[in-house]
PDB file of N, CA and C in Angstrom:
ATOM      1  N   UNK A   1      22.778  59.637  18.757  1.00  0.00           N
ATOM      2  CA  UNK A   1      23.959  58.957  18.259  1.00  0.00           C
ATOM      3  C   UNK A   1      23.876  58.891  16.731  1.00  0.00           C
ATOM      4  N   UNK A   2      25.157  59.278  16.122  1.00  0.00           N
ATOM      5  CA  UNK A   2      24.924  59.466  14.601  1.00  0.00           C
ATOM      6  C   UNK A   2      25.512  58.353  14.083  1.00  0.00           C
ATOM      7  N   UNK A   3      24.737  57.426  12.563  1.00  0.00           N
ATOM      8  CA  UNK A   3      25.763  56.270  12.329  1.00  0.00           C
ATOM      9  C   UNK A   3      25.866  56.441  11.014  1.00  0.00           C
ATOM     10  N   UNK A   4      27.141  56.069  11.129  1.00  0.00           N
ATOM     11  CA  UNK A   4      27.512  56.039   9.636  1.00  0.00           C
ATOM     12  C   UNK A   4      27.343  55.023   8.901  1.00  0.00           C
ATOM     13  N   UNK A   5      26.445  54.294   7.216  1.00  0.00           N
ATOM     14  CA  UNK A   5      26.490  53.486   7.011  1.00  0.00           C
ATOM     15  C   UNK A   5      26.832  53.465   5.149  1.00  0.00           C
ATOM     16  N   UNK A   6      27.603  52.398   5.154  1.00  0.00           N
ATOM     17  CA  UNK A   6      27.889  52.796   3.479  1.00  0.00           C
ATOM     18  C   UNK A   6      25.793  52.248   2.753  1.00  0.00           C
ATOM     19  N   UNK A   7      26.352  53.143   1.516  1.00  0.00           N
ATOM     20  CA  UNK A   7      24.925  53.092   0.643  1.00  0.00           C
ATOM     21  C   UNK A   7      24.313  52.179   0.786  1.00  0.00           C
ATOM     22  N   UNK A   8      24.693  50.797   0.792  1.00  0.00           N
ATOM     23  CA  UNK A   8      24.177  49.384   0.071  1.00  0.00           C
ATOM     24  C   UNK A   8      23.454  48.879   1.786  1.00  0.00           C
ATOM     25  N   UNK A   9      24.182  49.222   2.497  1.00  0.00           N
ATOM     26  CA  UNK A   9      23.446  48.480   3.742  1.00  0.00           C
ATOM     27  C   UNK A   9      22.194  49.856   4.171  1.00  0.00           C
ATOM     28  N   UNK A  10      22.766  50.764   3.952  1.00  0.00           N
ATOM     29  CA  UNK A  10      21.251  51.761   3.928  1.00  0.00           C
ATOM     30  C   UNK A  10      20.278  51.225   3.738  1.00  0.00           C
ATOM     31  N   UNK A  11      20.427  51.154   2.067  1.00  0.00           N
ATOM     32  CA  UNK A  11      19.428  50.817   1.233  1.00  0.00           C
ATOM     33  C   UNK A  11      18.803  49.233   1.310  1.00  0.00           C
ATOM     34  N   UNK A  12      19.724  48.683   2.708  1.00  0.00           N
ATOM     35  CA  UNK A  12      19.107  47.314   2.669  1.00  0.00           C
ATOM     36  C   UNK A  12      18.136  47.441   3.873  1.00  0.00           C
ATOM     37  N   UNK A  13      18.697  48.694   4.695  1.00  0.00           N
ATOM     38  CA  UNK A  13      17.922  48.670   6.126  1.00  0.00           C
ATOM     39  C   UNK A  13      16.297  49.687   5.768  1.00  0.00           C
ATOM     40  N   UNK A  14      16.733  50.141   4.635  1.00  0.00           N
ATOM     41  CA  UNK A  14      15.444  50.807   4.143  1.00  0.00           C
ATOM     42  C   UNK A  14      14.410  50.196   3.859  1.00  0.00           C
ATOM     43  N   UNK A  15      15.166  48.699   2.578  1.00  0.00           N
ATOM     44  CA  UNK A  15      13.704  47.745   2.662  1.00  0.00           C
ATOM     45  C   UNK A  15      13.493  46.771   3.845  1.00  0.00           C
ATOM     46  N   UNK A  16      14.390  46.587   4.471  1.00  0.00           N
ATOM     47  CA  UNK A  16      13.905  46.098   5.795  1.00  0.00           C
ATOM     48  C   UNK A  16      12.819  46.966   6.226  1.00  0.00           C
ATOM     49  N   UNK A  17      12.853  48.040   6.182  1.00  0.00           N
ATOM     50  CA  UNK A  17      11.879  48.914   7.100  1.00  0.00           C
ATOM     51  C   UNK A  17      10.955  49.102   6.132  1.00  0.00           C
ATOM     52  N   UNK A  18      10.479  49.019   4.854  1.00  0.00           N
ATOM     53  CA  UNK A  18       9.674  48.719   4.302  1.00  0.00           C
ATOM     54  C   UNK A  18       8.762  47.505   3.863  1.00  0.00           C
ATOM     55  N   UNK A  19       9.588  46.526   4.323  1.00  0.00           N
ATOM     56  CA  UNK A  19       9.189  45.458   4.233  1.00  0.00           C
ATOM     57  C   UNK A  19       8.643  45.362   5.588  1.00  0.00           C
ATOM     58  N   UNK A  20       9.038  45.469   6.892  1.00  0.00           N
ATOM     59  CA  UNK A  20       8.692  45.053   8.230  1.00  0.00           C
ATOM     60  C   UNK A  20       6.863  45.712   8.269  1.00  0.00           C
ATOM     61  N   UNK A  21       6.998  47.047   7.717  1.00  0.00           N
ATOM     62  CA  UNK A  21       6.070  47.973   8.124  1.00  0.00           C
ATOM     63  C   UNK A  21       4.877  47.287   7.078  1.00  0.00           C
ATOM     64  N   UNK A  22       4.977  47.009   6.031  1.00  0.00           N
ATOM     65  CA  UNK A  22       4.132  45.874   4.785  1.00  0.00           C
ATOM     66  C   UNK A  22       3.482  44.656   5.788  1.00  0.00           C
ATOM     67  N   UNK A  23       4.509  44.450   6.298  1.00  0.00           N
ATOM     68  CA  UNK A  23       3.930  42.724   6.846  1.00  0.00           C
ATOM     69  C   UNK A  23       3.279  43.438   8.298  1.00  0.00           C
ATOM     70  N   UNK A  24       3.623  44.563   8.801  1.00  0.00           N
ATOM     71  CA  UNK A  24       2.648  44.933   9.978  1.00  0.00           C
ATOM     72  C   UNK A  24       1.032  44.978   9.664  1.00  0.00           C
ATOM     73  N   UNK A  25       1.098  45.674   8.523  1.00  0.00           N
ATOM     74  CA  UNK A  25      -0.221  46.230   8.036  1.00  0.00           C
ATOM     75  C   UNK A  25      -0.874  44.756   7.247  1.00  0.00           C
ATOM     76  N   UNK A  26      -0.337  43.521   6.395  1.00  0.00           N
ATOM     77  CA  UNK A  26      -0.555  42.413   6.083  1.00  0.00           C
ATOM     78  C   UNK A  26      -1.085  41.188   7.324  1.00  0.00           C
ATOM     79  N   UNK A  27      -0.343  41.086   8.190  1.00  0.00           N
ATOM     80  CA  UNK A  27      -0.603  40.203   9.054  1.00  0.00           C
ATOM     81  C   UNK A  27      -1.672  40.209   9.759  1.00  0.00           C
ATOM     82  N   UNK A  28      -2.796  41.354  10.463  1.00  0.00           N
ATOM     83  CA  UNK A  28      -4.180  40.905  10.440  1.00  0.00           C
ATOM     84  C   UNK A  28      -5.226  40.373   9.610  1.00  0.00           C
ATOM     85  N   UNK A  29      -4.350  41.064   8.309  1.00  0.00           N
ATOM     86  CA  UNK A  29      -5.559  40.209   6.802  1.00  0.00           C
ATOM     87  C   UNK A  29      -5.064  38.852   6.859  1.00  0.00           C
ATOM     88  N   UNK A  30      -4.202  38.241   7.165  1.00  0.00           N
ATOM     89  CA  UNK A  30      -4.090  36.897   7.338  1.00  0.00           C
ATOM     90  C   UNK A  30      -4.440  36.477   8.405  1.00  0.00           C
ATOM     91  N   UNK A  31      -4.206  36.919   9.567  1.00  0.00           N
ATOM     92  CA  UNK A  31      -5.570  36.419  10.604  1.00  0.00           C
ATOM     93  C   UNK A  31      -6.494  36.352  10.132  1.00  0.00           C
ATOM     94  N   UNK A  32      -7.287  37.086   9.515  1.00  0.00           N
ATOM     95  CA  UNK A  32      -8.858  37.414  10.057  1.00  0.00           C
ATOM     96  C   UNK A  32      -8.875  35.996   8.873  1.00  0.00           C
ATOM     97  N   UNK A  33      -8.568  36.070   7.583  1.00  0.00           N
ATOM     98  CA  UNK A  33      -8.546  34.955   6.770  1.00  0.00           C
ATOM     99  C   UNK A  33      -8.495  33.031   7.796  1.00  0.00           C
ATOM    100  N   UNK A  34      -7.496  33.381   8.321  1.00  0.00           N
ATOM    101  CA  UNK A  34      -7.276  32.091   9.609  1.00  0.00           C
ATOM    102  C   UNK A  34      -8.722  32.016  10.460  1.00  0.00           C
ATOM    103  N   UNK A  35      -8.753  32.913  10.878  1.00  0.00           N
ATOM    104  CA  UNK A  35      -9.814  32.916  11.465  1.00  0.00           C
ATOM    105  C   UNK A  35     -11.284  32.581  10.912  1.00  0.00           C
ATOM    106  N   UNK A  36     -11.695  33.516   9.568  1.00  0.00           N
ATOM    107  CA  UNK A  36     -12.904  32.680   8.524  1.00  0.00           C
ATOM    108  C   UNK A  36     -12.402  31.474   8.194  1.00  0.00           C
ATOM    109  N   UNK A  37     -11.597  30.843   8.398  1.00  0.00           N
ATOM    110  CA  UNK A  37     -11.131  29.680   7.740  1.00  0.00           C
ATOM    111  C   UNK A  37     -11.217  29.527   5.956  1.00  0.00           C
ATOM    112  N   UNK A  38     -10.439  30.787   5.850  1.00  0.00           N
ATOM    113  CA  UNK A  38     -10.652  31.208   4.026  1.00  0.00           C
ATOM    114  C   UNK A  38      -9.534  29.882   3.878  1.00  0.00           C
ATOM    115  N   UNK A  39      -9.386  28.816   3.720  1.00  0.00           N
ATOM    116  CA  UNK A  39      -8.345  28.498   3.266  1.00  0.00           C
ATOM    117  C   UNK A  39      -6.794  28.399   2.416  1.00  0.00           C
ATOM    118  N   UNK A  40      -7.892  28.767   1.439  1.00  0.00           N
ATOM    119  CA  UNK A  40      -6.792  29.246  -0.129  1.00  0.00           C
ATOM    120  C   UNK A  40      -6.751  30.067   0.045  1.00  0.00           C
ATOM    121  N   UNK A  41      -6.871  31.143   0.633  1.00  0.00           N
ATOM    122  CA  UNK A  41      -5.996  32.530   0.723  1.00  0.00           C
ATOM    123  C   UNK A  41      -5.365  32.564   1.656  1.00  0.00           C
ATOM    124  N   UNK A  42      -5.437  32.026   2.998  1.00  0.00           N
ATOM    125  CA  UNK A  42      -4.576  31.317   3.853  1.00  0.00           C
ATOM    126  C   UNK A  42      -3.433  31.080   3.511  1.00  0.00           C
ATOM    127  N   UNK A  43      -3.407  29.727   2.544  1.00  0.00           N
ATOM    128  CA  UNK A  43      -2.084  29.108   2.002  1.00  0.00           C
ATOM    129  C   UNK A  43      -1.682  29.661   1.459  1.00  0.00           C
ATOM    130  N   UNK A  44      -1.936  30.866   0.051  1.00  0.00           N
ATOM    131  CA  UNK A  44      -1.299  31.909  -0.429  1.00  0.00           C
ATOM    132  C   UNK A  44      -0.602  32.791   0.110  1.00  0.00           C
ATOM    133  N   UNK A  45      -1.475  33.218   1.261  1.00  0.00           N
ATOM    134  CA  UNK A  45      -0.783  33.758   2.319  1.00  0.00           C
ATOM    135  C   UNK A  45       0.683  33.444   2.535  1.00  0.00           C
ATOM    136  N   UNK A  46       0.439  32.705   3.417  1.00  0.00           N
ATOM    137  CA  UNK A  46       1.791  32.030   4.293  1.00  0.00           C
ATOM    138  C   UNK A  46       2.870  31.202   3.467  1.00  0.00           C
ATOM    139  N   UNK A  47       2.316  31.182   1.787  1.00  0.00           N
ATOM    140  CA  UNK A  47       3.791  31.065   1.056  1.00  0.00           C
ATOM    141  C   UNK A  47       4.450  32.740   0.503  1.00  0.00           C
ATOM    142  N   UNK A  48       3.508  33.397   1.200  1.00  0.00           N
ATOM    143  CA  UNK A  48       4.450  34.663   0.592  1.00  0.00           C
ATOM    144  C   UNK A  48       5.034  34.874   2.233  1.00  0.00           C
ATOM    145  N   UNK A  49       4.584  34.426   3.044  1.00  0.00           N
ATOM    146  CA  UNK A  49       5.052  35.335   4.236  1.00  0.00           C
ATOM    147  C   UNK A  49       6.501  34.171   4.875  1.00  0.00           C
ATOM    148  N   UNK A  50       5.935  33.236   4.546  1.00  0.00           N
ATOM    149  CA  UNK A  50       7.378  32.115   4.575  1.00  0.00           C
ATOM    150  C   UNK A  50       8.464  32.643   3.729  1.00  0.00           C
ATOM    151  N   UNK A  51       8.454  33.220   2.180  1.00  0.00           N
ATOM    152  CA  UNK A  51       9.201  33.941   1.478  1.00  0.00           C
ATOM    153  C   UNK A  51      10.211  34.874   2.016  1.00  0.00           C
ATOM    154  N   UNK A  52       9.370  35.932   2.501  1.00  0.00           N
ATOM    155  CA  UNK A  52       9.886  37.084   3.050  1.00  0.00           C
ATOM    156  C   UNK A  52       9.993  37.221   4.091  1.00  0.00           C
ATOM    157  N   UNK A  53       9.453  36.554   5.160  1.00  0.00           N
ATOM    158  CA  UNK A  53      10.213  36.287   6.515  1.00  0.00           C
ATOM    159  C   UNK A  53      12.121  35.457   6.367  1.00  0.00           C
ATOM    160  N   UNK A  54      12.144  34.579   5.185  1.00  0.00           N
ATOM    161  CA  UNK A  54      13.464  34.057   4.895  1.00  0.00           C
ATOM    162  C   UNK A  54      14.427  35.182   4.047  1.00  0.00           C
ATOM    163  N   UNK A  55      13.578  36.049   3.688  1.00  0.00           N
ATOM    164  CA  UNK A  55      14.241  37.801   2.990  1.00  0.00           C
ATOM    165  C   UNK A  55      14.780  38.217   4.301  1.00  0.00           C
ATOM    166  N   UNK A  56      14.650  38.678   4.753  1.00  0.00           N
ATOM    167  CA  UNK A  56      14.173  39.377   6.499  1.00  0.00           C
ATOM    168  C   UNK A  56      15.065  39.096   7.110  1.00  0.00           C
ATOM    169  N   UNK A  57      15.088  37.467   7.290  1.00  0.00           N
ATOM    170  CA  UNK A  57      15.953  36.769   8.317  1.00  0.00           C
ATOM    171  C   UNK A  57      17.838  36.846   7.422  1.00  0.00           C
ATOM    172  N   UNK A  58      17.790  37.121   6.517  1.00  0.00           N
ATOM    173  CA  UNK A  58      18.744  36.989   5.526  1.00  0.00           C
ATOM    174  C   UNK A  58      19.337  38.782   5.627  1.00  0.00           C
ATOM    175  N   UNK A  59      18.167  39.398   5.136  1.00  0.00           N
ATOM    176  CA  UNK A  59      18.408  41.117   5.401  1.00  0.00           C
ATOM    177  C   UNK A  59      18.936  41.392   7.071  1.00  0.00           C
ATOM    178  N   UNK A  60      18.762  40.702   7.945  1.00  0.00           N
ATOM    179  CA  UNK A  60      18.958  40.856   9.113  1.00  0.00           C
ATOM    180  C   UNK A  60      20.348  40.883   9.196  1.00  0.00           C
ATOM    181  N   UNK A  61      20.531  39.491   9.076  1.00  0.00           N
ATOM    182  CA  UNK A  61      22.230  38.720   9.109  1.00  0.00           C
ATOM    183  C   UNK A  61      23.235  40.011   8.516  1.00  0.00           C
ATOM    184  N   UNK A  62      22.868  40.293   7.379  1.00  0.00           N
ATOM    185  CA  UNK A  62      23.733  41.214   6.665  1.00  0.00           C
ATOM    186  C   UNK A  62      23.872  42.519   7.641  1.00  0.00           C
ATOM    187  N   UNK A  63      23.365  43.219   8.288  1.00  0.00           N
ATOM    188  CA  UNK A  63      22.987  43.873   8.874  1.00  0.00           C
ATOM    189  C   UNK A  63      23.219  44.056  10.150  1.00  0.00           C
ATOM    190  N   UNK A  64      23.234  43.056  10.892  1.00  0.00           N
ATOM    191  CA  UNK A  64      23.846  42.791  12.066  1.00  0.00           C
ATOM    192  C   UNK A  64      24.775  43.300  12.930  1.00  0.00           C
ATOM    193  N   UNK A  65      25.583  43.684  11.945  1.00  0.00           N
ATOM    194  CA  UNK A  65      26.773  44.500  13.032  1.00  0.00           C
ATOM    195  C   UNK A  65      26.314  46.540  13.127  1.00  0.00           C
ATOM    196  N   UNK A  66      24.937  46.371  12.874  1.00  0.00           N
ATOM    197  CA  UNK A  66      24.220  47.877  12.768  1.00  0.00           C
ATOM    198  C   UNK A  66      23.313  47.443  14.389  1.00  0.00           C
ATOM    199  N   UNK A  67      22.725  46.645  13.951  1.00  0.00           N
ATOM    200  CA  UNK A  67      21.302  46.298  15.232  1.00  0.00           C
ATOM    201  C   UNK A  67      21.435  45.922  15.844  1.00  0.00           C
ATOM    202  N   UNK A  68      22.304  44.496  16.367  1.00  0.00           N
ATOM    203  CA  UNK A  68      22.579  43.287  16.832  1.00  0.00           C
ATOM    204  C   UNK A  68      20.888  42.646  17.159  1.00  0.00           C
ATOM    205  N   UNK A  69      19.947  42.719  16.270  1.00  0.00           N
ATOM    206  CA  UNK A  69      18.724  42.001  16.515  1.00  0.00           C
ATOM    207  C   UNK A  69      19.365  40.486  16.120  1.00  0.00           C
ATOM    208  N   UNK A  70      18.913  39.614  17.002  1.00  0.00           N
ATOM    209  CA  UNK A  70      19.022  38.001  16.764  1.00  0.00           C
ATOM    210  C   UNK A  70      17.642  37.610  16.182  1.00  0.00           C
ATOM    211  N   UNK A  71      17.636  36.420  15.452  1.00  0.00           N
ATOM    212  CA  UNK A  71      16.354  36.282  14.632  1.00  0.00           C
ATOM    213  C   UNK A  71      16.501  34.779  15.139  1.00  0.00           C
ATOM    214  N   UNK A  72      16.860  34.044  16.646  1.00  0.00           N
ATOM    215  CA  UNK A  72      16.462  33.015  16.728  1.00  0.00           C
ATOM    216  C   UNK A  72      14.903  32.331  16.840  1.00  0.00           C
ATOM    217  N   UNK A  73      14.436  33.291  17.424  1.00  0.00           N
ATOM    218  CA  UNK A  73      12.900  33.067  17.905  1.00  0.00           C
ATOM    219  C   UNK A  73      11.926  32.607  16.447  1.00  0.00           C
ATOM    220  N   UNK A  74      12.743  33.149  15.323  1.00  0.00           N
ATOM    221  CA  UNK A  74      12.016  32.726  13.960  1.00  0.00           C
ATOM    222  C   UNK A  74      11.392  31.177  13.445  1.00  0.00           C
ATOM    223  N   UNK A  75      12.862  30.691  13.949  1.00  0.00           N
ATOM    224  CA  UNK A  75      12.937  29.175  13.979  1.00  0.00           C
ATOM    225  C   UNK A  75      11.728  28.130  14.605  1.00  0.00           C
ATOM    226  N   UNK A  76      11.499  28.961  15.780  1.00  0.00           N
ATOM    227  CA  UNK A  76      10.388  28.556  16.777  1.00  0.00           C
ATOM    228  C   UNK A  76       9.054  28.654  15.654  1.00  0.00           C
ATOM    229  N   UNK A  77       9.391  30.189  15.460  1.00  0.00           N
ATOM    230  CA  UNK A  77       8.016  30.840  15.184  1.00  0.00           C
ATOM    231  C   UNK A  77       7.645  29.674  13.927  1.00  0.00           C
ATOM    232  N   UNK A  78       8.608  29.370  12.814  1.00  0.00           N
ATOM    233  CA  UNK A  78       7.947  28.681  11.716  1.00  0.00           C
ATOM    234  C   UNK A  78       8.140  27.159  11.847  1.00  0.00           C
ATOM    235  N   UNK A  79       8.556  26.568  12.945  1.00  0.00           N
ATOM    236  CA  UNK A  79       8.171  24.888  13.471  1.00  0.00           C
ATOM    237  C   UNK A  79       6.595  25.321  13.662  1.00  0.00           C
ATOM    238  N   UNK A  80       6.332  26.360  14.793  1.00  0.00           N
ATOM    239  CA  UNK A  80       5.350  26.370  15.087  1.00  0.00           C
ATOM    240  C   UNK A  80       3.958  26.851  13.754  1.00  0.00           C
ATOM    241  N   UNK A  81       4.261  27.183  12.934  1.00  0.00           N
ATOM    242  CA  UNK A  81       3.522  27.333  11.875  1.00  0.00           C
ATOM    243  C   UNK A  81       2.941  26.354  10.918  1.00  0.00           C
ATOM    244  N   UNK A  82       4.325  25.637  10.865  1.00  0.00           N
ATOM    245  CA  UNK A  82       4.551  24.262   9.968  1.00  0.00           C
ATOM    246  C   UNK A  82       3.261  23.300  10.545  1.00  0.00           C
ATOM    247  N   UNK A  83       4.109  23.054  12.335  1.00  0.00           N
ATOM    248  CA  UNK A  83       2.938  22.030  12.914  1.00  0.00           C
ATOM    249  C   UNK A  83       1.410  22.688  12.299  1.00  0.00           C
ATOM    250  N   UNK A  84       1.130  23.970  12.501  1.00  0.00           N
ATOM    251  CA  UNK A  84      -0.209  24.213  12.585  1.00  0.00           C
ATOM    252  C   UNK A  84      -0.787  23.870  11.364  1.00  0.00           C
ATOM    253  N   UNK A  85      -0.375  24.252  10.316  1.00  0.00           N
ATOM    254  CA  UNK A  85      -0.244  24.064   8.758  1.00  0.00           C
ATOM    255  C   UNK A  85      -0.560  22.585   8.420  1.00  0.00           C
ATOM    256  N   UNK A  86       0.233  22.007   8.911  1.00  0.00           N
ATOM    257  CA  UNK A  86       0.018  20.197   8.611  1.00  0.00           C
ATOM    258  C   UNK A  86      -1.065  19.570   9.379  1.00  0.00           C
ATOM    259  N   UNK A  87      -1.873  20.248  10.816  1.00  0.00           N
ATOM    260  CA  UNK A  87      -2.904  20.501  11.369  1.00  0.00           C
ATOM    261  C   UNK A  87      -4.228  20.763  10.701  1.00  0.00           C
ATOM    262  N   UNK A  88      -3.863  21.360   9.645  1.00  0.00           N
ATOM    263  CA  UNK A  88      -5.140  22.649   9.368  1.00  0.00           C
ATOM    264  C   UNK A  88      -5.911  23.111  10.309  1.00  0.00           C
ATOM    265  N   UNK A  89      -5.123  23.594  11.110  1.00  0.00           N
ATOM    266  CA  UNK A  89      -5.292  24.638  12.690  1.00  0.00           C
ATOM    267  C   UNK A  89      -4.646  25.718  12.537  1.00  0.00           C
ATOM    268  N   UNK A  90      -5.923  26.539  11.324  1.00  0.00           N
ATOM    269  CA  UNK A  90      -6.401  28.031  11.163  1.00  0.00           C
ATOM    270  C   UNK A  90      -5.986  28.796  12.415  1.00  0.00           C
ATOM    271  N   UNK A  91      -6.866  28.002  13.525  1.00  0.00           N
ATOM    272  CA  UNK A  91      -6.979  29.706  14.668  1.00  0.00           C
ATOM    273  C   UNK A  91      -5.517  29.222  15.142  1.00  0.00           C
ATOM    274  N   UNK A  92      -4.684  28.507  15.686  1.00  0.00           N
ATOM    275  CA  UNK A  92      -3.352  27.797  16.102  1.00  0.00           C
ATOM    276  C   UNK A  92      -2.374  29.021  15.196  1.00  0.00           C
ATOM    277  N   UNK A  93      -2.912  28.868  13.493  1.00  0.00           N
ATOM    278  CA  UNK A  93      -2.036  29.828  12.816  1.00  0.00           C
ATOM    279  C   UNK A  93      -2.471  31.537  13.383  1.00  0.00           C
ATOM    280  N   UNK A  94      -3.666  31.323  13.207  1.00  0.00           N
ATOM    281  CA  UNK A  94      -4.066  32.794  13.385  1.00  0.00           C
ATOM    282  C   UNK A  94      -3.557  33.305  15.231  1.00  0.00           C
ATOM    283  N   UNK A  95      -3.118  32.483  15.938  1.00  0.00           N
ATOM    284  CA  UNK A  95      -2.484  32.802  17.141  1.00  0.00           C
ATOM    285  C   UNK A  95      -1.090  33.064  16.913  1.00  0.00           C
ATOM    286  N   UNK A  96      -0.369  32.127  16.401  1.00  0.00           N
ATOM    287  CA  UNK A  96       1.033  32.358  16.246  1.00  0.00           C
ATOM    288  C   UNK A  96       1.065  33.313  15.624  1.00  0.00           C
ATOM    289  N   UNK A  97       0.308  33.790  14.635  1.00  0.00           N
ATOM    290  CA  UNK A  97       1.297  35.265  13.853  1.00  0.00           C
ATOM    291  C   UNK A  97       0.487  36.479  15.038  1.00  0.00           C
ATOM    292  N   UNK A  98      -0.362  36.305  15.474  1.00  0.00           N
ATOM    293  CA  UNK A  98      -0.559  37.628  16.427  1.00  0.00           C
ATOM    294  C   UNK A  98      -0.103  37.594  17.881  1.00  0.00           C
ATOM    295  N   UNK A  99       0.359  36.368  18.071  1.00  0.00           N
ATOM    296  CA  UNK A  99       0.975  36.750  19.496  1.00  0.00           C
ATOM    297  C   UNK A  99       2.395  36.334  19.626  1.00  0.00           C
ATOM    298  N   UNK A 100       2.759  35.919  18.532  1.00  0.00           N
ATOM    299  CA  UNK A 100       4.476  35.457  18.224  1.00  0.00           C
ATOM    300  C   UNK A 100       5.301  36.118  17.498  1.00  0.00           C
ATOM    301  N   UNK A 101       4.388  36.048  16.242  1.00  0.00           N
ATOM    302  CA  UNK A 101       5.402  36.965  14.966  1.00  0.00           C
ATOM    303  C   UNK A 101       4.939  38.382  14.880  1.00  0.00           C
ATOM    304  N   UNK A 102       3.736  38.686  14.905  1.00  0.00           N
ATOM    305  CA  UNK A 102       3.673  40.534  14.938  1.00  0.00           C
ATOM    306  C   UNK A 102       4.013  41.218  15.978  1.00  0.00           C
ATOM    307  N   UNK A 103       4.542  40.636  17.334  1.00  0.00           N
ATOM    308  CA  UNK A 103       5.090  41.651  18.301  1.00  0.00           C
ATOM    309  C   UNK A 103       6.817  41.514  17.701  1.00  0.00           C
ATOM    310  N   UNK A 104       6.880  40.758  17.379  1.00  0.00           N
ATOM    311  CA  UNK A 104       8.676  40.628  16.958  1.00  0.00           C
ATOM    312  C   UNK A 104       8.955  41.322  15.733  1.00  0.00           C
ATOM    313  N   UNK A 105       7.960  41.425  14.799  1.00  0.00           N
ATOM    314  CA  UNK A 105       7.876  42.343  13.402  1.00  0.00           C
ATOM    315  C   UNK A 105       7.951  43.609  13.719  1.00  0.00           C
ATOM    316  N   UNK A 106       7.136  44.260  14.822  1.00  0.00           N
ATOM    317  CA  UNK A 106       6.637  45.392  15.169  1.00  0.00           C
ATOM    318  C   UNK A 106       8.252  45.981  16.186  1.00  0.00           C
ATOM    319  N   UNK A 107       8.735  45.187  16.842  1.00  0.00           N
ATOM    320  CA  UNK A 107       9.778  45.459  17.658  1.00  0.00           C
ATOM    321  C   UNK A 107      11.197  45.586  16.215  1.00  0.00           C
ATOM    322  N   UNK A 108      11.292  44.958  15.465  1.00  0.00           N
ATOM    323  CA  UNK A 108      12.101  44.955  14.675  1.00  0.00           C
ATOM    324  C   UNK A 108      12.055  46.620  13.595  1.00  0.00           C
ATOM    325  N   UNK A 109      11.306  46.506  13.342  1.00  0.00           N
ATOM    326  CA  UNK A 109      10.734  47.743  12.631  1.00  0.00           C
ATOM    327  C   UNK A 109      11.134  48.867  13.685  1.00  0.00           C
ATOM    328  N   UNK A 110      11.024  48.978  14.637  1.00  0.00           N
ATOM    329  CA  UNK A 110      11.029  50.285  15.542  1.00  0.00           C
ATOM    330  C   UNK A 110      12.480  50.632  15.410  1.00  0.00           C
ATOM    331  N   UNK A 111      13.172  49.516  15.797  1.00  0.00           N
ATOM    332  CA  UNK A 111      14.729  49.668  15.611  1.00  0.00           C
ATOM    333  C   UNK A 111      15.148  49.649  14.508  1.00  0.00           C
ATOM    334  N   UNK A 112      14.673  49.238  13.599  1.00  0.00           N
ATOM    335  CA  UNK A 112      15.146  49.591  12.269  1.00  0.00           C
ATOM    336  C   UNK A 112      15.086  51.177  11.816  1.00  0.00           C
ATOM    337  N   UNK A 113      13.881  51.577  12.043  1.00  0.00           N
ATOM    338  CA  UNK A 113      13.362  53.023  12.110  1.00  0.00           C
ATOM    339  C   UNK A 113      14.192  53.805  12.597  1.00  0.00           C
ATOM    340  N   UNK A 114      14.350  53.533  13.845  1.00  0.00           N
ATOM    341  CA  UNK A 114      15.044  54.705  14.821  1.00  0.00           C
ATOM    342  C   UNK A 114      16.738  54.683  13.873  1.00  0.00           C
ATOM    343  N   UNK A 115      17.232  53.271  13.704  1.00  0.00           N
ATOM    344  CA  UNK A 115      18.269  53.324  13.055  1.00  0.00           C
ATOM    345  C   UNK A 115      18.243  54.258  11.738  1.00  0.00           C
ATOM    346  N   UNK A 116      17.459  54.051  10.591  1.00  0.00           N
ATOM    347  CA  UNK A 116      17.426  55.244   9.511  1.00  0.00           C
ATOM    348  C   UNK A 116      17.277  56.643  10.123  1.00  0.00           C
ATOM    349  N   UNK A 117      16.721  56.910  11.390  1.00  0.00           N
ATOM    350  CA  UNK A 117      16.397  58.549  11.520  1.00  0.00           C
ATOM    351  C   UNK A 117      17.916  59.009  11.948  1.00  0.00           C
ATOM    352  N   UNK A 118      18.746  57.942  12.713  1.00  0.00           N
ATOM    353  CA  UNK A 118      19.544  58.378  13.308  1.00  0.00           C
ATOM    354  C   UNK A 118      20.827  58.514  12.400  1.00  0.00           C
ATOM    355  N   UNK A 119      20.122  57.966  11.163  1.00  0.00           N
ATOM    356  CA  UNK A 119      21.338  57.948   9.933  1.00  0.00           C
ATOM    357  C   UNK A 119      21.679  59.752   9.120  1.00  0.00           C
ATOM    358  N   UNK A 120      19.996  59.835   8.835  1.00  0.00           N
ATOM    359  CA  UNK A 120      19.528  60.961   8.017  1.00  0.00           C
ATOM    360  C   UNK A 120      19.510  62.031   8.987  1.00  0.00           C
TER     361      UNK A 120
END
């Protein structure tokens, strides 16, 4: 199926797919960090990934009438972060991003993907 998309949402689904595929390859270095209980790189962490998960969720919206991906589960995903965070429950964090947010990163990315091949 061939789609047609003007420049600007291309070029938005491009850094989506550059960005998704960044935070694939990022998100075990923030485990394993959760997991040593590195702290401060922890929290560095997860203010860049709070950042650009709210990029993401924003790049999505715009986008939407290309994917129809819904980004409710996000909401979940960063209550559930927050609690862990105000916890200082490292492995709690280091669970939620590997069994919550990197299968939903990884699923997002695929369709984003397949969407650019099917563009070009």
């Amino acid at each position: 199926m061939e789609i047609i998309l003007d420049k600007d949402k291309k070029e938005l689904l491009e850094s989506i797919d550059d960005y998704t595929s960044n935070l694939i390859e990022a998100i075990p270095i923030i485990i394993k960090n959760c997991r040593e209980q590195k702290s401060e790189a922890v929290n560095f962490n997860l203010i860049d990934l709070s950042d650009g998960l709210i990029w993401l969720n924003d790049a999505i919206k715009l986008t939407f009438d290309i994917h129809n991906i819904e980004m409710f589960f996000l909401t979940g995903v960063c209550e559930d972060l927050i609690e862990a965070m105000m916890n200082k429950d490292y492995f709690l964090i280091a669970d939620i991003l590997e069994y919550e947010l990197m299968s939903a990163i990884e699923k997002i990315n695929g369709i984003i993907t397949k969407i650019i091949a099917d563009v070009e």
